[in-house]
N, C-alpha and C. Protein backbone atom coordinates (compact mmCIF):
# COMPACT_ATOMS: atom_id res chain seq x y z
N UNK A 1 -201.16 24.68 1.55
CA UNK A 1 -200.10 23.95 2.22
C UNK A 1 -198.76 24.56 1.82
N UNK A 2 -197.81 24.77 2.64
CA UNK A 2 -196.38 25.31 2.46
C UNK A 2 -195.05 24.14 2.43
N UNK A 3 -194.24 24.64 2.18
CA UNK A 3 -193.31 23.69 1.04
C UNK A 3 -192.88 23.18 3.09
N UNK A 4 -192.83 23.66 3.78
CA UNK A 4 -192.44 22.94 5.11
C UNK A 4 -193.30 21.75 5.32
N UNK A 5 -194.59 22.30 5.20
CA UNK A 5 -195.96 20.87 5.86
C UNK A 5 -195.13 19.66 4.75
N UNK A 6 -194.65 19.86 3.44
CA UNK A 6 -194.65 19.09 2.79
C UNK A 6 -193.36 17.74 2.55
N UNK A 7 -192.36 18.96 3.61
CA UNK A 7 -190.56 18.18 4.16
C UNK A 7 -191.55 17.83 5.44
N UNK A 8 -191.90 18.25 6.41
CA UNK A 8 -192.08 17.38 7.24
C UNK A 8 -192.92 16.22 7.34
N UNK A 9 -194.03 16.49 6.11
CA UNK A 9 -194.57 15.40 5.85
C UNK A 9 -193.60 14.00 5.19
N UNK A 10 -192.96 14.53 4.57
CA UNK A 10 -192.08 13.81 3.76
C UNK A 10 -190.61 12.97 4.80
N UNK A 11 -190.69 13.69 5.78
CA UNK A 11 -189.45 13.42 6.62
C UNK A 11 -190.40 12.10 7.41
N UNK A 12 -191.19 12.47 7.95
CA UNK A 12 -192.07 11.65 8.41
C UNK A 12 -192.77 9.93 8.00
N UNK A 13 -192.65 10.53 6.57
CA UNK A 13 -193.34 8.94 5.39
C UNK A 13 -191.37 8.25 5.76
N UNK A 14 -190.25 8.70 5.82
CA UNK A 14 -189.48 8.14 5.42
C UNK A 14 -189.11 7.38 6.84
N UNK A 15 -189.05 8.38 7.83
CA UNK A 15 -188.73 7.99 9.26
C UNK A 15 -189.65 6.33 9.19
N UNK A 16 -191.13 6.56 9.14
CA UNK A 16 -191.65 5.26 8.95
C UNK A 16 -191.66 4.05 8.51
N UNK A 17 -191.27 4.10 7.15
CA UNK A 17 -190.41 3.47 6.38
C UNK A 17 -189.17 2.94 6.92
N UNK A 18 -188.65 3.75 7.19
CA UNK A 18 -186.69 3.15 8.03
C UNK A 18 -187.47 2.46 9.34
N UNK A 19 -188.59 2.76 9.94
CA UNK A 19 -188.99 1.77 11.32
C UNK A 19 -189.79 0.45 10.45
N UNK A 20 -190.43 0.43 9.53
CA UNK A 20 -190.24 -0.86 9.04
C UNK A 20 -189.65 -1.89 8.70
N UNK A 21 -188.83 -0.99 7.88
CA UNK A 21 -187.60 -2.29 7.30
C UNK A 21 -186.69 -2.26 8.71
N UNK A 22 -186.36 -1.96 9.55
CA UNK A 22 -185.77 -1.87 10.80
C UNK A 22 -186.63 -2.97 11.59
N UNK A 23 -187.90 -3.32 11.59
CA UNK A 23 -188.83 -4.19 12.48
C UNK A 23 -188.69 -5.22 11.66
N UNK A 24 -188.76 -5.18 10.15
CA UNK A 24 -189.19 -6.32 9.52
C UNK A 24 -187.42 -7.08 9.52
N UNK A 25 -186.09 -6.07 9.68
CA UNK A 25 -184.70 -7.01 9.56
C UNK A 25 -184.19 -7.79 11.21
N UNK A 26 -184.89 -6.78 12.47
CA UNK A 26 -184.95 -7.56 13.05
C UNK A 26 -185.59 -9.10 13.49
N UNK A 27 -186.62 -8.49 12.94
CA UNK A 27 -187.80 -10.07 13.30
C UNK A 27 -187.01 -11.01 12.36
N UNK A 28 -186.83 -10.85 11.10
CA UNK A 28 -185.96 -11.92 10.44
C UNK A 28 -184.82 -12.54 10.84
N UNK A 29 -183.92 -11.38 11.44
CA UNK A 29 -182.77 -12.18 12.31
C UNK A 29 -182.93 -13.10 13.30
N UNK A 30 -183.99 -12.28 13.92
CA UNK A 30 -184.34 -13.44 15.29
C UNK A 30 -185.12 -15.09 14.99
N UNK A 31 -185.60 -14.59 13.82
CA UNK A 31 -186.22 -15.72 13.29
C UNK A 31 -185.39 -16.92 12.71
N UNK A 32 -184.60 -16.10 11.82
CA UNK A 32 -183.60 -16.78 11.03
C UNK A 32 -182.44 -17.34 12.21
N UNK A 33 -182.27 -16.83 13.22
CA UNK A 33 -181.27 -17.10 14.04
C UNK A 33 -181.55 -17.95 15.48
N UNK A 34 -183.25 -18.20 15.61
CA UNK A 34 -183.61 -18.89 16.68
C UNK A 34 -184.25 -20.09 16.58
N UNK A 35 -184.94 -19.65 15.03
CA UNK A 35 -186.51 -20.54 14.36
C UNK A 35 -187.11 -20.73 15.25
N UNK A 36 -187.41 -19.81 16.17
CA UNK A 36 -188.49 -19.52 16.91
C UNK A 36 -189.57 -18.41 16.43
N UNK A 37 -191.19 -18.67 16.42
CA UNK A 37 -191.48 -17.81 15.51
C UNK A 37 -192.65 -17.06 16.72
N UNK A 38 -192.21 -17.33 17.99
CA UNK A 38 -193.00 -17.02 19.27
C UNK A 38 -192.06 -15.68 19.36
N UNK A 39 -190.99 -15.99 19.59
CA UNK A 39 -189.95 -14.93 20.21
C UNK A 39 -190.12 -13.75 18.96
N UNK A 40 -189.99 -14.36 17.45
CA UNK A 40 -189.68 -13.49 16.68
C UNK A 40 -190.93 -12.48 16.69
N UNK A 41 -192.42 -12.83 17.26
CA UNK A 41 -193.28 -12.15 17.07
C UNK A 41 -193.39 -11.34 18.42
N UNK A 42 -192.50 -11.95 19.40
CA UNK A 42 -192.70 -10.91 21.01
C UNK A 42 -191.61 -9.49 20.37
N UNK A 43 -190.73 -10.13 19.48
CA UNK A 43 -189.87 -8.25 19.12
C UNK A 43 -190.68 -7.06 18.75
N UNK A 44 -191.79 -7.41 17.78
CA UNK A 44 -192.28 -6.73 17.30
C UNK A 44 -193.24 -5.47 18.90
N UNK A 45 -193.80 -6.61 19.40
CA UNK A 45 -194.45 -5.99 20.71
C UNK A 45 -193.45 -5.13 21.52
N UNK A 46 -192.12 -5.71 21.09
CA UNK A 46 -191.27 -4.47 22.23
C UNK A 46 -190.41 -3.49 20.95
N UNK A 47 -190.21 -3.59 20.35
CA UNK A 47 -190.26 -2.21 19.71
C UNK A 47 -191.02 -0.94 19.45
N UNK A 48 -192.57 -1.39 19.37
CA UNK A 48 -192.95 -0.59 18.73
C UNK A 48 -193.85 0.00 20.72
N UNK A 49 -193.17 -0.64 21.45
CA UNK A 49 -194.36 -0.46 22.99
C UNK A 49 -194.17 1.17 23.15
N UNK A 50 -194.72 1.55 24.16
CA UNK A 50 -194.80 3.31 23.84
C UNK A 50 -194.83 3.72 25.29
N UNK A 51 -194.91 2.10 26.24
CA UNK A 51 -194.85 2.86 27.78
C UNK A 51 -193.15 3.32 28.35
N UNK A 52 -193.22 4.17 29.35
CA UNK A 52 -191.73 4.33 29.59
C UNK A 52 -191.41 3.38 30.49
């Protein structure tokens, strides 16, 4: 393995990471800000959707 596979692997673990805590501060806002826990769980379905 070359020191590249190992930044892009690494760029990759972090990108993922920042889309977590990014899913997990939205759902909290919406949660914290609606106390709806229907809506807060439909964000998750449209963030992460993959159709165009």
């Amino acid at each position: 393995m070359t020191q590249r596979f190992y930044l892009l692997a690494a760029s990759q673990v972090t990108a993922n990471v920042g889309f977590v805590l990014y899913t997990m501060a939205v759902t909290s806002y919406i949660k914290e800000n609606t106390g709806s826990t229907a809506l807060a769980s439909m964000i998750n379905d449209e963030l992460t959707c993959t159709d165009p």
